[in-house]
C-alpha atoms as a PDB file:
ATOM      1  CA  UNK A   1      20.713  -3.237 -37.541  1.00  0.00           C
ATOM      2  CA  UNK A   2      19.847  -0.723 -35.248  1.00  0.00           C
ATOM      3  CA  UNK A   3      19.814  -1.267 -31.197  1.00  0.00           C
ATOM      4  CA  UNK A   4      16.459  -0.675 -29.395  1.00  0.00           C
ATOM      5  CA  UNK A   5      16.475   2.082 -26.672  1.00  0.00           C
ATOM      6  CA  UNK A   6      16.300   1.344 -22.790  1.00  0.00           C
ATOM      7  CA  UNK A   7      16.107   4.936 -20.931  1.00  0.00           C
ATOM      8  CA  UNK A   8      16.513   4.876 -16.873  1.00  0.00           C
ATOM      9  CA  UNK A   9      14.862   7.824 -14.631  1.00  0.00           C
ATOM     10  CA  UNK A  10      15.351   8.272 -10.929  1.00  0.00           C
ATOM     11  CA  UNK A  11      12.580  10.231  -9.687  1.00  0.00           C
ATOM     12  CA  UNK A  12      12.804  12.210  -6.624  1.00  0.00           C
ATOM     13  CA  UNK A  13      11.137  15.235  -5.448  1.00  0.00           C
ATOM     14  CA  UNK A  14      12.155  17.911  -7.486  1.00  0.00           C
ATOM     15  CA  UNK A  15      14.550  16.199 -10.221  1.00  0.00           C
ATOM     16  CA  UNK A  16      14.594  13.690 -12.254  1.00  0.00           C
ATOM     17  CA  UNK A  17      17.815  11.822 -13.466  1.00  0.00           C
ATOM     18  CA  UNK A  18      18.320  10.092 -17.036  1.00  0.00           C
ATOM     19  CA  UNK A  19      20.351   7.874 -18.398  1.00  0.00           C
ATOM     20  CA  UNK A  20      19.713   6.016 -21.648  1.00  0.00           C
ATOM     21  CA  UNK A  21      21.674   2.943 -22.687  1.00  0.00           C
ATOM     22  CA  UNK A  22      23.074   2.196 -25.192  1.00  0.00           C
ATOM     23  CA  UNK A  23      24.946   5.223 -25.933  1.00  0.00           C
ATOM     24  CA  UNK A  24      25.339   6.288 -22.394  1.00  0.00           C
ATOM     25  CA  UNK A  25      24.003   9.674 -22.466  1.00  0.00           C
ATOM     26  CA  UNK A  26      23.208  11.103 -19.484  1.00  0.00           C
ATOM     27  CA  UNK A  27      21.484  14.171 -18.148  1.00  0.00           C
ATOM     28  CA  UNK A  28      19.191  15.681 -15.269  1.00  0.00           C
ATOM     29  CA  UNK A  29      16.247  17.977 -15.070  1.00  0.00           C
ATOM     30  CA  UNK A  30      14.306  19.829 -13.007  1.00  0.00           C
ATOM     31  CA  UNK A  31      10.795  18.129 -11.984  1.00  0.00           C
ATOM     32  CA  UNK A  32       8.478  20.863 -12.804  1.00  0.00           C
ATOM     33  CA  UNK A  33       6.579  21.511 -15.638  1.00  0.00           C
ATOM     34  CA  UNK A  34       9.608  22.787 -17.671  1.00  0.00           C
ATOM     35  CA  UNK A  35      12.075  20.232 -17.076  1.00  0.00           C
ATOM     36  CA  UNK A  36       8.923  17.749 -17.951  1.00  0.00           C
ATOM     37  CA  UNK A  37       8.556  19.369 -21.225  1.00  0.00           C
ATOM     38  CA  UNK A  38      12.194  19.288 -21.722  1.00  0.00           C
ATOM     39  CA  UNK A  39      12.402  15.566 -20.931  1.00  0.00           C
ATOM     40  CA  UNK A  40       9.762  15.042 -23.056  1.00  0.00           C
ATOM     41  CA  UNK A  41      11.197  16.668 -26.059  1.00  0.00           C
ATOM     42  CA  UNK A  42      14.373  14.834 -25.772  1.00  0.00           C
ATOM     43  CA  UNK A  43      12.949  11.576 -25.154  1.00  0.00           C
ATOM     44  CA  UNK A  44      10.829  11.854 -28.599  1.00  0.00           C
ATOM     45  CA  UNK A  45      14.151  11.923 -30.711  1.00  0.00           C
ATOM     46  CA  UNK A  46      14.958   8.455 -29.771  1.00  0.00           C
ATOM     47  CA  UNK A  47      15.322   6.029 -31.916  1.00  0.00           C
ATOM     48  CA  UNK A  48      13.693   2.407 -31.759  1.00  0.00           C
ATOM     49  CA  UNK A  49      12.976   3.291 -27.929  1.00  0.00           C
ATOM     50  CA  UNK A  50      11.897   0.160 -26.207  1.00  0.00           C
ATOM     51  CA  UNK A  51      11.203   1.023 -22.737  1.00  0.00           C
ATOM     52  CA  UNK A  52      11.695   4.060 -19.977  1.00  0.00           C
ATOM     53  CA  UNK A  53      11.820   2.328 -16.271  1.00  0.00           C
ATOM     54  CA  UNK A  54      11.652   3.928 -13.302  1.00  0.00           C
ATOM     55  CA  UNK A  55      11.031   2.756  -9.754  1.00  0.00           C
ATOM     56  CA  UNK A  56       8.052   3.022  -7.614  1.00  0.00           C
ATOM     57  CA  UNK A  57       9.175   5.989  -5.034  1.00  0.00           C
ATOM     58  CA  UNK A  58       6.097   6.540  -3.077  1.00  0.00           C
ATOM     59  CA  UNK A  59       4.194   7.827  -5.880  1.00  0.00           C
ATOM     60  CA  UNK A  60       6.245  10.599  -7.020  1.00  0.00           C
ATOM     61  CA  UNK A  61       6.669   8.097 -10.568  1.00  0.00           C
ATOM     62  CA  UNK A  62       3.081   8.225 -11.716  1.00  0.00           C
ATOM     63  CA  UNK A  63       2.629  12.093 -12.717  1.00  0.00           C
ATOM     64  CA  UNK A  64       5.676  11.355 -14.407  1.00  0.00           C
ATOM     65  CA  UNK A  65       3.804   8.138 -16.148  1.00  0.00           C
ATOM     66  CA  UNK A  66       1.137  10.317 -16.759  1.00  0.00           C
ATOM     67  CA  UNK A  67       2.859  12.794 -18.317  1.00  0.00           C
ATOM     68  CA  UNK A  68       4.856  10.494 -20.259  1.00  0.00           C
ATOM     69  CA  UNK A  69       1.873   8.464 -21.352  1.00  0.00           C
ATOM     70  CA  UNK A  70      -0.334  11.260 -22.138  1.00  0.00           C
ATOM     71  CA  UNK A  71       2.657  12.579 -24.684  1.00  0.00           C
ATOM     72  CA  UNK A  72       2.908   9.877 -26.624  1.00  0.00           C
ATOM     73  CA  UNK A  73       5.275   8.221 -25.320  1.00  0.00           C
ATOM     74  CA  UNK A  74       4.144   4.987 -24.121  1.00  0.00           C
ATOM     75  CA  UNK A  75       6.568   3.136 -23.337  1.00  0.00           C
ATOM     76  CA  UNK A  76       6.338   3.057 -19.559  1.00  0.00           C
ATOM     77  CA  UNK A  77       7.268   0.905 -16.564  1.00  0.00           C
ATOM     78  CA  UNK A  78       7.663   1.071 -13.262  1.00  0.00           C
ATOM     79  CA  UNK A  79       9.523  -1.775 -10.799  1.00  0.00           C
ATOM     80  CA  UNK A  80      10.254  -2.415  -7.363  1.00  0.00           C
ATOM     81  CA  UNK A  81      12.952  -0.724  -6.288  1.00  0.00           C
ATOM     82  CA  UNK A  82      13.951  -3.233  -4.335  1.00  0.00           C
ATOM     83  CA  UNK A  83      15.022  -5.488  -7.485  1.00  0.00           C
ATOM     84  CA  UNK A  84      16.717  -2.668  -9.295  1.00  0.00           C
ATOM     85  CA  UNK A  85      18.874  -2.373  -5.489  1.00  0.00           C
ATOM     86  CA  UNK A  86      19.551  -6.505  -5.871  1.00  0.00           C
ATOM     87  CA  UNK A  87      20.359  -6.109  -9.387  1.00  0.00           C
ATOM     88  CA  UNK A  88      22.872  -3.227  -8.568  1.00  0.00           C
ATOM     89  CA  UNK A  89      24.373  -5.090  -6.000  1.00  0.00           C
ATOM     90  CA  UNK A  90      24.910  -8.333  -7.902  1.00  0.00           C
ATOM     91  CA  UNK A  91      27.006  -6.388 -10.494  1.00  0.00           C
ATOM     92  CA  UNK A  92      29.347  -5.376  -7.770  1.00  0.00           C
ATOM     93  CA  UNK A  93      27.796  -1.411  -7.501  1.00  0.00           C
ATOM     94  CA  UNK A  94      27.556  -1.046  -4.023  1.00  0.00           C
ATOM     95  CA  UNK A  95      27.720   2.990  -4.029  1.00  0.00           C
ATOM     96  CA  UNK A  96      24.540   4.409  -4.357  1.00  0.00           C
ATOM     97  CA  UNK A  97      23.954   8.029  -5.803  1.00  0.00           C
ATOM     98  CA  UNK A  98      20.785   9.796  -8.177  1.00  0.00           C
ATOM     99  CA  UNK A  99      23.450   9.140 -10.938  1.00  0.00           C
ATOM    100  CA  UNK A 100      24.494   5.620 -10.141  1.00  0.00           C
ATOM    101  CA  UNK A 101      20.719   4.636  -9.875  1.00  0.00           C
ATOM    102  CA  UNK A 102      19.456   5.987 -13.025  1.00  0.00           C
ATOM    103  CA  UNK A 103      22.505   3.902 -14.532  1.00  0.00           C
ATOM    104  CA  UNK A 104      21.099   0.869 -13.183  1.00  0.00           C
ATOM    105  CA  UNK A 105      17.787   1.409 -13.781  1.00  0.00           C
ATOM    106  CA  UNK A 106      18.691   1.743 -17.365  1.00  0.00           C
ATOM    107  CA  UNK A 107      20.983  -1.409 -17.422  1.00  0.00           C
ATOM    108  CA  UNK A 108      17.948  -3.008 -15.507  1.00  0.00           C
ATOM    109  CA  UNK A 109      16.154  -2.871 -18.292  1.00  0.00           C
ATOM    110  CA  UNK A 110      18.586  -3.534 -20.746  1.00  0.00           C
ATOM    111  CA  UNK A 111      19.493  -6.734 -19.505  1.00  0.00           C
ATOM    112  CA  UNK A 112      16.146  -8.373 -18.770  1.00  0.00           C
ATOM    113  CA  UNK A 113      14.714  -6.615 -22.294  1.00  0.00           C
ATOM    114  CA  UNK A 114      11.962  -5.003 -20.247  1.00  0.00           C
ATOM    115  CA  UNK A 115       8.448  -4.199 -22.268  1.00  0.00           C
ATOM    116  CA  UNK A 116       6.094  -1.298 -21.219  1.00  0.00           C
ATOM    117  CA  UNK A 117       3.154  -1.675 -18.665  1.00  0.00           C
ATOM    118  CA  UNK A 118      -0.177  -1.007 -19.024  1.00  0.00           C
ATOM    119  CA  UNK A 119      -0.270   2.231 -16.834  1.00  0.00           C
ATOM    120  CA  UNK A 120      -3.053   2.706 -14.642  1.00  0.00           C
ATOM    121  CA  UNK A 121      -5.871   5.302 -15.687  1.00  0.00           C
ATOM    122  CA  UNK A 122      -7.216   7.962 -14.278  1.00  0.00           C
ATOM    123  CA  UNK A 123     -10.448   6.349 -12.592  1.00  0.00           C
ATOM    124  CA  UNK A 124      -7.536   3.300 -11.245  1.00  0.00           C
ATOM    125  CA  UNK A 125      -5.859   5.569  -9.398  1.00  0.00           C
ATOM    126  CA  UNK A 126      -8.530   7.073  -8.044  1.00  0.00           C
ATOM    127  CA  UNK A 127     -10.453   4.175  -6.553  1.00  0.00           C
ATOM    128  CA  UNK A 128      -7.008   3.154  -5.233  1.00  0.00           C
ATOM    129  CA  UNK A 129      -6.204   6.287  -3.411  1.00  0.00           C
ATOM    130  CA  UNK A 130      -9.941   6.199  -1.714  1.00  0.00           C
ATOM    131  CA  UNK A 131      -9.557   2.569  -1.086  1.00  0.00           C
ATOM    132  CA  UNK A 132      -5.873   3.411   0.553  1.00  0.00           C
ATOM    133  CA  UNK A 133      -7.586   6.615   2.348  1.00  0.00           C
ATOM    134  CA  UNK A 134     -10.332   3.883   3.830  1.00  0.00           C
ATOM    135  CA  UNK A 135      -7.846   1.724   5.564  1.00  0.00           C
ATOM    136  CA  UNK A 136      -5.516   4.510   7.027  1.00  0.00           C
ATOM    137  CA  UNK A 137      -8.754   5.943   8.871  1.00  0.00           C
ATOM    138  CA  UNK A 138      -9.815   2.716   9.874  1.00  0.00           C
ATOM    139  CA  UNK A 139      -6.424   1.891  11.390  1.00  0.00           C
ATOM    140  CA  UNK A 140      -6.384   5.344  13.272  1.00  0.00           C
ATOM    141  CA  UNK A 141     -10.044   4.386  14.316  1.00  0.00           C
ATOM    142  CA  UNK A 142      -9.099   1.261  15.898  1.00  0.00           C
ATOM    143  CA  UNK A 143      -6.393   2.787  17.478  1.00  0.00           C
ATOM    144  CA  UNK A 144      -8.716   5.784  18.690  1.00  0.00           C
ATOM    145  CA  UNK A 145     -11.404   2.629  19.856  1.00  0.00           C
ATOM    146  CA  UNK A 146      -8.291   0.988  22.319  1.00  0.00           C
ATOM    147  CA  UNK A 147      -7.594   4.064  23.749  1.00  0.00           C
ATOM    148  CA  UNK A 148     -11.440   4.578  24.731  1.00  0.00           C
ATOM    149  CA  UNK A 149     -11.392   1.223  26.416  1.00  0.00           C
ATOM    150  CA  UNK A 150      -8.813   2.205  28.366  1.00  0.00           C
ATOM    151  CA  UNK A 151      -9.588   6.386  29.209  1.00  0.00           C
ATOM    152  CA  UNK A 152     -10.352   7.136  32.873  1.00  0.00           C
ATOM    153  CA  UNK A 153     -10.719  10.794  32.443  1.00  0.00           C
ATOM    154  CA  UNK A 154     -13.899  12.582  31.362  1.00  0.00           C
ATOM    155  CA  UNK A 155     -12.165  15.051  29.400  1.00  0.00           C
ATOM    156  CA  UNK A 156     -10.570  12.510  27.375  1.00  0.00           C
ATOM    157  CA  UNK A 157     -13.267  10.225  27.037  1.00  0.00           C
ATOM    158  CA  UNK A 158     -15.291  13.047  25.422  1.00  0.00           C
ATOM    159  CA  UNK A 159     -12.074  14.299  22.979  1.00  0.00           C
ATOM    160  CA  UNK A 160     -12.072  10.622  22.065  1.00  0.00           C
ATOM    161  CA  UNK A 161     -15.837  10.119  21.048  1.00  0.00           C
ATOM    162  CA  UNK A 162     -15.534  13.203  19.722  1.00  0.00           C
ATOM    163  CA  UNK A 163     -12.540  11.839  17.381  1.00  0.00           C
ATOM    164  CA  UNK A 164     -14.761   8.294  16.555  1.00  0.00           C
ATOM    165  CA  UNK A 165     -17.642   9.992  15.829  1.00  0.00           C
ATOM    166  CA  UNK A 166     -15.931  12.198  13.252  1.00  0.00           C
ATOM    167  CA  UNK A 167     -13.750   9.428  11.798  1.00  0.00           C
ATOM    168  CA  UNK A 168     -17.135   7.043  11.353  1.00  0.00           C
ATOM    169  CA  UNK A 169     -18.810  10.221   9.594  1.00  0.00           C
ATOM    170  CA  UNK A 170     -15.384  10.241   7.138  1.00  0.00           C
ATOM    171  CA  UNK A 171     -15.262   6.029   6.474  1.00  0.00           C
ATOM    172  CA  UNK A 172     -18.832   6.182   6.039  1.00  0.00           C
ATOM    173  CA  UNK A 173     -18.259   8.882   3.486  1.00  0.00           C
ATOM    174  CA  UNK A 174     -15.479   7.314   1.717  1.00  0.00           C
ATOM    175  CA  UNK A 175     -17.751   4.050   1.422  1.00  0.00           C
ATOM    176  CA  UNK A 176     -20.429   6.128  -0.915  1.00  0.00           C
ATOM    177  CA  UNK A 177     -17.776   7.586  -2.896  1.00  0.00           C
ATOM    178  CA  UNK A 178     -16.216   4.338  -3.606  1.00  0.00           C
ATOM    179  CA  UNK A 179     -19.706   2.617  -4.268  1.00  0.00           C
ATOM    180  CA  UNK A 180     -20.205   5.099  -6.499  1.00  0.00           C
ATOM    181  CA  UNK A 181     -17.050   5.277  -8.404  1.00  0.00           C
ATOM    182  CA  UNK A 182     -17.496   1.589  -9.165  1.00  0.00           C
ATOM    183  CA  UNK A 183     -21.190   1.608 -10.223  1.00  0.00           C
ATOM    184  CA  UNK A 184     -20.090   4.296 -12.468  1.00  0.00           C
ATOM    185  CA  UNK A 185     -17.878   1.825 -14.303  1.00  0.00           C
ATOM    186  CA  UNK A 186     -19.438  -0.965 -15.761  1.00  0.00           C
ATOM    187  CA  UNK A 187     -17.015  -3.555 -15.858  1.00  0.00           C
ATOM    188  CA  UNK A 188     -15.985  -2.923 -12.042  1.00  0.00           C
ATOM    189  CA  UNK A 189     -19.897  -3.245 -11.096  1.00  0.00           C
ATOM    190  CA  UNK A 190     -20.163  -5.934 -12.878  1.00  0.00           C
ATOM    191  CA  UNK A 191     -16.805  -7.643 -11.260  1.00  0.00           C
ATOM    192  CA  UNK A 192     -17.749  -6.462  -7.820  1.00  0.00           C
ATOM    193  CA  UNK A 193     -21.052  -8.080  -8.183  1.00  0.00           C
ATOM    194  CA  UNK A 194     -19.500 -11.162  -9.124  1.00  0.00           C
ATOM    195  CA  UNK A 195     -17.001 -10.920  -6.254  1.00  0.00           C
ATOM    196  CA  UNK A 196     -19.599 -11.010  -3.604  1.00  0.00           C
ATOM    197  CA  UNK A 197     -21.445 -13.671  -4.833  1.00  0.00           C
ATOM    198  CA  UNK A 198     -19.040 -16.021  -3.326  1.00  0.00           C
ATOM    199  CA  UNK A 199     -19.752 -16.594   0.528  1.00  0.00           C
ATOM    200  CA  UNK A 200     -17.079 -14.983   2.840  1.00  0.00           C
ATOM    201  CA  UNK A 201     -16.572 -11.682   0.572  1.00  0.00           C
ATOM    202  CA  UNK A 202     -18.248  -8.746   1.240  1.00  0.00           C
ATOM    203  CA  UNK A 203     -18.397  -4.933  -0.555  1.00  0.00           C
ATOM    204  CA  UNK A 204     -15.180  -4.021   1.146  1.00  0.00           C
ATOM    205  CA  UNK A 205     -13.172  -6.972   0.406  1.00  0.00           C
ATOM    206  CA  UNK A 206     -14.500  -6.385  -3.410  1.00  0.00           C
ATOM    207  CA  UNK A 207     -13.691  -2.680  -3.653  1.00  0.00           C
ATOM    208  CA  UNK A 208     -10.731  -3.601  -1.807  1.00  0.00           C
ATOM    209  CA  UNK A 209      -9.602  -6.291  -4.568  1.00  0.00           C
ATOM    210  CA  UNK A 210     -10.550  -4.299  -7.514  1.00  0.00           C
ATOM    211  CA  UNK A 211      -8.896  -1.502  -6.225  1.00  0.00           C
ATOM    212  CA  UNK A 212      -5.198  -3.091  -5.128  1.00  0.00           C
ATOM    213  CA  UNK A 213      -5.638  -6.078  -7.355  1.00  0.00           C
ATOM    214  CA  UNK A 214      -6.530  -5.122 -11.292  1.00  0.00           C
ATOM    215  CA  UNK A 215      -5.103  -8.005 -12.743  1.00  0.00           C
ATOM    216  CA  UNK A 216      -8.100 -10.188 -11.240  1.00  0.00           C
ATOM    217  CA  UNK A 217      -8.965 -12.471 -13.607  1.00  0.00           C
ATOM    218  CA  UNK A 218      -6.437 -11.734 -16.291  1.00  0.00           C
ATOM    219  CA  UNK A 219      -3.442 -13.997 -15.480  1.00  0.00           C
ATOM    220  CA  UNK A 220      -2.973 -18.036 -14.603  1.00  0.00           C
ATOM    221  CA  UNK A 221      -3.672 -19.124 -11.121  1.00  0.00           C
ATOM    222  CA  UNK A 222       0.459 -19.416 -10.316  1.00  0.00           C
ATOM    223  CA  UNK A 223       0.963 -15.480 -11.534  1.00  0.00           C
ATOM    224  CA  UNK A 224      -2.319 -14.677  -9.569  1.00  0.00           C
ATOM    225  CA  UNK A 225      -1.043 -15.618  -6.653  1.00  0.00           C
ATOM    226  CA  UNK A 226       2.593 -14.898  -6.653  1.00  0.00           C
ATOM    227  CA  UNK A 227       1.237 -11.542  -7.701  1.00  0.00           C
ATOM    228  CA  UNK A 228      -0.550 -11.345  -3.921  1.00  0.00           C
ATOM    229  CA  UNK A 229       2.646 -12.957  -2.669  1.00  0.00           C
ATOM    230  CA  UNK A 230       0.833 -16.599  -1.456  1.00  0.00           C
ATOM    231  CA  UNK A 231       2.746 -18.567  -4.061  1.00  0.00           C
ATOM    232  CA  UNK A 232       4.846 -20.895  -1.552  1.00  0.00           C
ATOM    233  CA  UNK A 233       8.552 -20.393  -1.832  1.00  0.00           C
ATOM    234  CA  UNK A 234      11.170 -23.235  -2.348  1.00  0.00           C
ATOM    235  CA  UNK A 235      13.825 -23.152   0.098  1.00  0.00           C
ATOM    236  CA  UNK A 236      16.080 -26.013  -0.815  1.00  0.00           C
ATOM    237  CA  UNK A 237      19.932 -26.658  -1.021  1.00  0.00           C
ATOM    238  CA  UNK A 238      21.328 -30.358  -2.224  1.00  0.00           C
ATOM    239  CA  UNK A 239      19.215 -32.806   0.182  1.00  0.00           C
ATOM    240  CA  UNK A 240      18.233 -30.075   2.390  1.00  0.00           C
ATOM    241  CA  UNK A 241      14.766 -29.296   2.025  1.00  0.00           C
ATOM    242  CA  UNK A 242      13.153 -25.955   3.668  1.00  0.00           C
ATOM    243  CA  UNK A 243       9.755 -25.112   4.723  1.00  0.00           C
ATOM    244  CA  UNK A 244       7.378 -23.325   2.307  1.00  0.00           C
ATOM    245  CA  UNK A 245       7.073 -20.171   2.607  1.00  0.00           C
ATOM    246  CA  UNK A 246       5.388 -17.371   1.080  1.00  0.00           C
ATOM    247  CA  UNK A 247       7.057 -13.560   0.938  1.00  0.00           C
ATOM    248  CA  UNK A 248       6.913 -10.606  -1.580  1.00  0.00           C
ATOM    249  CA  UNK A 249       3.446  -9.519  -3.449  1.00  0.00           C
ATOM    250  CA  UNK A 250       1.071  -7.086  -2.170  1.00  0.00           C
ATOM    251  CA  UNK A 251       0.700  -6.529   1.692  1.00  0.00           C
ATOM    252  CA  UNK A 252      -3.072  -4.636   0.641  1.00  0.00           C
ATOM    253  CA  UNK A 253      -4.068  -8.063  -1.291  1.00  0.00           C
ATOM    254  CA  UNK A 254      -3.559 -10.700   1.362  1.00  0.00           C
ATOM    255  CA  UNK A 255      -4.758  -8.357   4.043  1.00  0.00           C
ATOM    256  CA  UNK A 256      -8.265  -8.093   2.343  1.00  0.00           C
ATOM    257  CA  UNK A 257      -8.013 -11.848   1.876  1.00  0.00           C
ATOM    258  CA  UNK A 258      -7.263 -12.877   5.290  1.00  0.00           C
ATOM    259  CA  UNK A 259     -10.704 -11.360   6.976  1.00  0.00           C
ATOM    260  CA  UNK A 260     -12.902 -12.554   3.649  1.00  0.00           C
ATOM    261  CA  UNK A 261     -10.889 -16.720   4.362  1.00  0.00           C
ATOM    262  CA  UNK A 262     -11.677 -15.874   8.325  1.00  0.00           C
ATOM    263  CA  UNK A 263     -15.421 -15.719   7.485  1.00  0.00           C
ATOM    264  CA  UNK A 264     -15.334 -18.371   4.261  1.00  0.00           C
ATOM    265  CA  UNK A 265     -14.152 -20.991   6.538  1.00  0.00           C
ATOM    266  CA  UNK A 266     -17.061 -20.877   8.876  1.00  0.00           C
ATOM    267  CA  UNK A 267     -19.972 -20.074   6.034  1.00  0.00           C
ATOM    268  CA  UNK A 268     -18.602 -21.324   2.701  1.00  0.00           C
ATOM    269  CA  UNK A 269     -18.218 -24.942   1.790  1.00  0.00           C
ATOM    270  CA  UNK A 270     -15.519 -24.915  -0.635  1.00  0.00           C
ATOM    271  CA  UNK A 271     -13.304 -23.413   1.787  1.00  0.00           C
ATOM    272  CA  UNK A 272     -14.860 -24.687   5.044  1.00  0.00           C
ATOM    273  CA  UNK A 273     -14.257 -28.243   3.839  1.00  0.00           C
ATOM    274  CA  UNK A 274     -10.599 -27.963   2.220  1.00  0.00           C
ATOM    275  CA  UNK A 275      -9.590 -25.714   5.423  1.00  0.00           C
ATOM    276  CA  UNK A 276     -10.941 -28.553   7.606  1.00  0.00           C
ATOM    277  CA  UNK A 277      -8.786 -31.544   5.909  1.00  0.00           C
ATOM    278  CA  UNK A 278      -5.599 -29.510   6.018  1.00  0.00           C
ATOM    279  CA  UNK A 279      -6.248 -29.543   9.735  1.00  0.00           C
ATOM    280  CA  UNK A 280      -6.983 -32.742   9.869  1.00  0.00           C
ATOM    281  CA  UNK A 281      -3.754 -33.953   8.260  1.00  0.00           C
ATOM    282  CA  UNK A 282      -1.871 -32.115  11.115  1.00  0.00           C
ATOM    283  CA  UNK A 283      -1.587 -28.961   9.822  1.00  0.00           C
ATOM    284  CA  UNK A 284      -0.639 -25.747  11.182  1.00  0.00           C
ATOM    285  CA  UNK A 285      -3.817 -23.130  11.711  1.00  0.00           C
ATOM    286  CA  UNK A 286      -1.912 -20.640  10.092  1.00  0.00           C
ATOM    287  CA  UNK A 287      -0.327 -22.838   7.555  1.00  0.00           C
ATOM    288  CA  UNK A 288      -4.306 -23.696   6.442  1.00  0.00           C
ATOM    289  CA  UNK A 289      -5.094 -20.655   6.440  1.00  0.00           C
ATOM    290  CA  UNK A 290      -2.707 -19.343   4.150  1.00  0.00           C
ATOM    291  CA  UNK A 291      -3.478 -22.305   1.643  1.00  0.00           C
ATOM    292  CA  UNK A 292      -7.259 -21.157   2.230  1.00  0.00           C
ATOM    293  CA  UNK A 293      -6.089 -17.639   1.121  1.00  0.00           C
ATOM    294  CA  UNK A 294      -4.559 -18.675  -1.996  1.00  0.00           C
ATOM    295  CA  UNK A 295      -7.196 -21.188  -2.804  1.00  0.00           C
ATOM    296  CA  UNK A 296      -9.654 -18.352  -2.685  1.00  0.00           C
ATOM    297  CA  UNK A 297      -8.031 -16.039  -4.829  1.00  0.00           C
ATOM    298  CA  UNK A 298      -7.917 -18.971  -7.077  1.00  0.00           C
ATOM    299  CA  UNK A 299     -11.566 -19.095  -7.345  1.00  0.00           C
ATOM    300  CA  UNK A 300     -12.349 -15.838  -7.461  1.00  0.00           C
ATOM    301  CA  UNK A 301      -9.035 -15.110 -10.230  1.00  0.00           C
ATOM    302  CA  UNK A 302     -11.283 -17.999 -12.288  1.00  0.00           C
ATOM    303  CA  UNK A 303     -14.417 -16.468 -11.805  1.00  0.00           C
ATOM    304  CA  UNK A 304     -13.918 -12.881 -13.549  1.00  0.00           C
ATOM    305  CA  UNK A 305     -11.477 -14.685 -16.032  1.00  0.00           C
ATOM    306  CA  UNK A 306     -14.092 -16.960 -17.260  1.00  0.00           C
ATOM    307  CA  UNK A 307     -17.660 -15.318 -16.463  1.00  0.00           C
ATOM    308  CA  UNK A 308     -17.428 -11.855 -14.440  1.00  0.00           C
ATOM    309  CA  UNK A 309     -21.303 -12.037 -13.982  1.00  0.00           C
ATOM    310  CA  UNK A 310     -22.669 -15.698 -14.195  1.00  0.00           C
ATOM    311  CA  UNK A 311     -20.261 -17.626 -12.627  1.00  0.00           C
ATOM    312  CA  UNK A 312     -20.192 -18.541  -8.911  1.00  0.00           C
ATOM    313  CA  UNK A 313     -19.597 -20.952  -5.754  1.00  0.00           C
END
């Protein structure tokens, strides 16, 4: 019986190293449109290939994905790098080289029998990237608005208006182009609508979710939100028992969450009333919170998964 093939790329810059398990081959190429081509060729004379991982390296992976995908070959997936860099270390690699990696990539995936990803399209990626371009100028624009407060000088006063006023013109510009990226979809327009039907989110929090959280109403409530990262952790050891906590997901996810659960637990009654009896059983603000978080990406993870346009609180 033949084996099924598991094929490990580190991606950097300007190469890309291979190794494919489980005959052990290994090579590099160049990343440029020849090496790609190269890589591509090779990877097409496998037999019963299975999966090609690679990690998530600040977005130097997905023309690669693209690529790949767009060849035929789709049999992508991408991982944190940070569990590859556990894994590695649990086997005893400590060393860590473009050689080494690809290794354990491809053992990675050998070992937990990995299956491809669905790999983000085209329009995905770019309502992500103006989502993600949103929130950097909005960070630089609150940092430009405490510095105003605090400027004595005319000349800087007037170098910092100047800056606001330009960085207001460039959010408020992003905005249109992601309202109108999503009304030119019809199943995001008709998620987003659904979205801010429930009290406490608004368009941003919407576009933000669709944008940094796809899976939305495709997966159980538990993988919804250990996805975000609020699934509390267990932290026990024999009679020992820890506190709850919640770590990992996506930073993006519960950031959008936190400001929409700030509002729903003044204006919507769900979440007003649950937030209100965790407090009054002596919980922590920010402990209530966080369950008010997860509670409402429950709701809303329901919502699109059993009516995107009907349903609501």
């Amino acid at each position: 019986m033949s084996q099924s093939t598991f094929v490990g790329i580190d991606v950097s810059k300007r190469s890309l190293e291979v190794h494919i398990l489980p005959s052990g081959e290994y090579f590099s190429v160049n990343y440029d449109e020849a090496g790609l081509a190269s890589l591509i060729q090779k990877l097409k004379t496998l037999q019963q290939l299975q999966v090609i991982l690679m990690e998530a390296t600040g977005g130097y992976e997905k023309p690669l994905a693209a690529e790949l995908c767009a060849a035929g070959l789709n049999k992508v997936c991408i991982r944190n790098p940070r569990f590859i860099r556990d894994f590695a270390r649990s086997t005893g690699q400590l060393a860590k080289t473009d050689t080494i990696d690809a290794a354990m990539i491809a053992l990675f995936a050998q070992m937990f029998n990995l299956k491809p990803q669905t790999i983000p399209s085209q329009a995905e990626e770019q309502l992500k990237a103006l989502v993600s371009r949103r929130q950097q100028l909005n960070k630089i624009r609150t940092a430009e608005s405490n510095r105003l407060e605090k400027a004595t000088t005319p000349r800087i006063i007037e170098s910092l208006s100047k800056s606001l006023e330009f960085l207001n013109g460039e959010i408020q510009k992003l905005d249109n182009d992601i309202q109108l990226t999503i009304k030119q979809n019809p199943v995001w327009y008709a998620k987003e609508k659904s979205l801010r039907k429930v009290k406490g989110v608004g368009p941003l929090t919407a576009c933000q979710l669709l944008a940094t959280l796809p899976e939305l109403g495709q997966l159980n409530r538990r993988q919804i939100a250990s996805l975000a990262g609020l699934a509390p952790i267990n932290r026990d050891s024999g009679q020992f028992r820890g506190k709850r906590m919640i770590c990992g997901g996506r930073p993006a996810v519960r950031k959008a969450l936190y400001m929409a659960t700030l509002v729903a637990t003044i204006y919507n009654p769900t979440i007003r009333n649950f937030y209100n009896r965790l407090l009054a059983t002596g919980k922590p603000k920010k402990l209530a919170l966080t369950a008010c978080m997860r509670k409402l990406l429950i709701i809303l993870n329901s919502i699109l998964k059993n009516d995107p346009i009907t349903i609501c609180i």
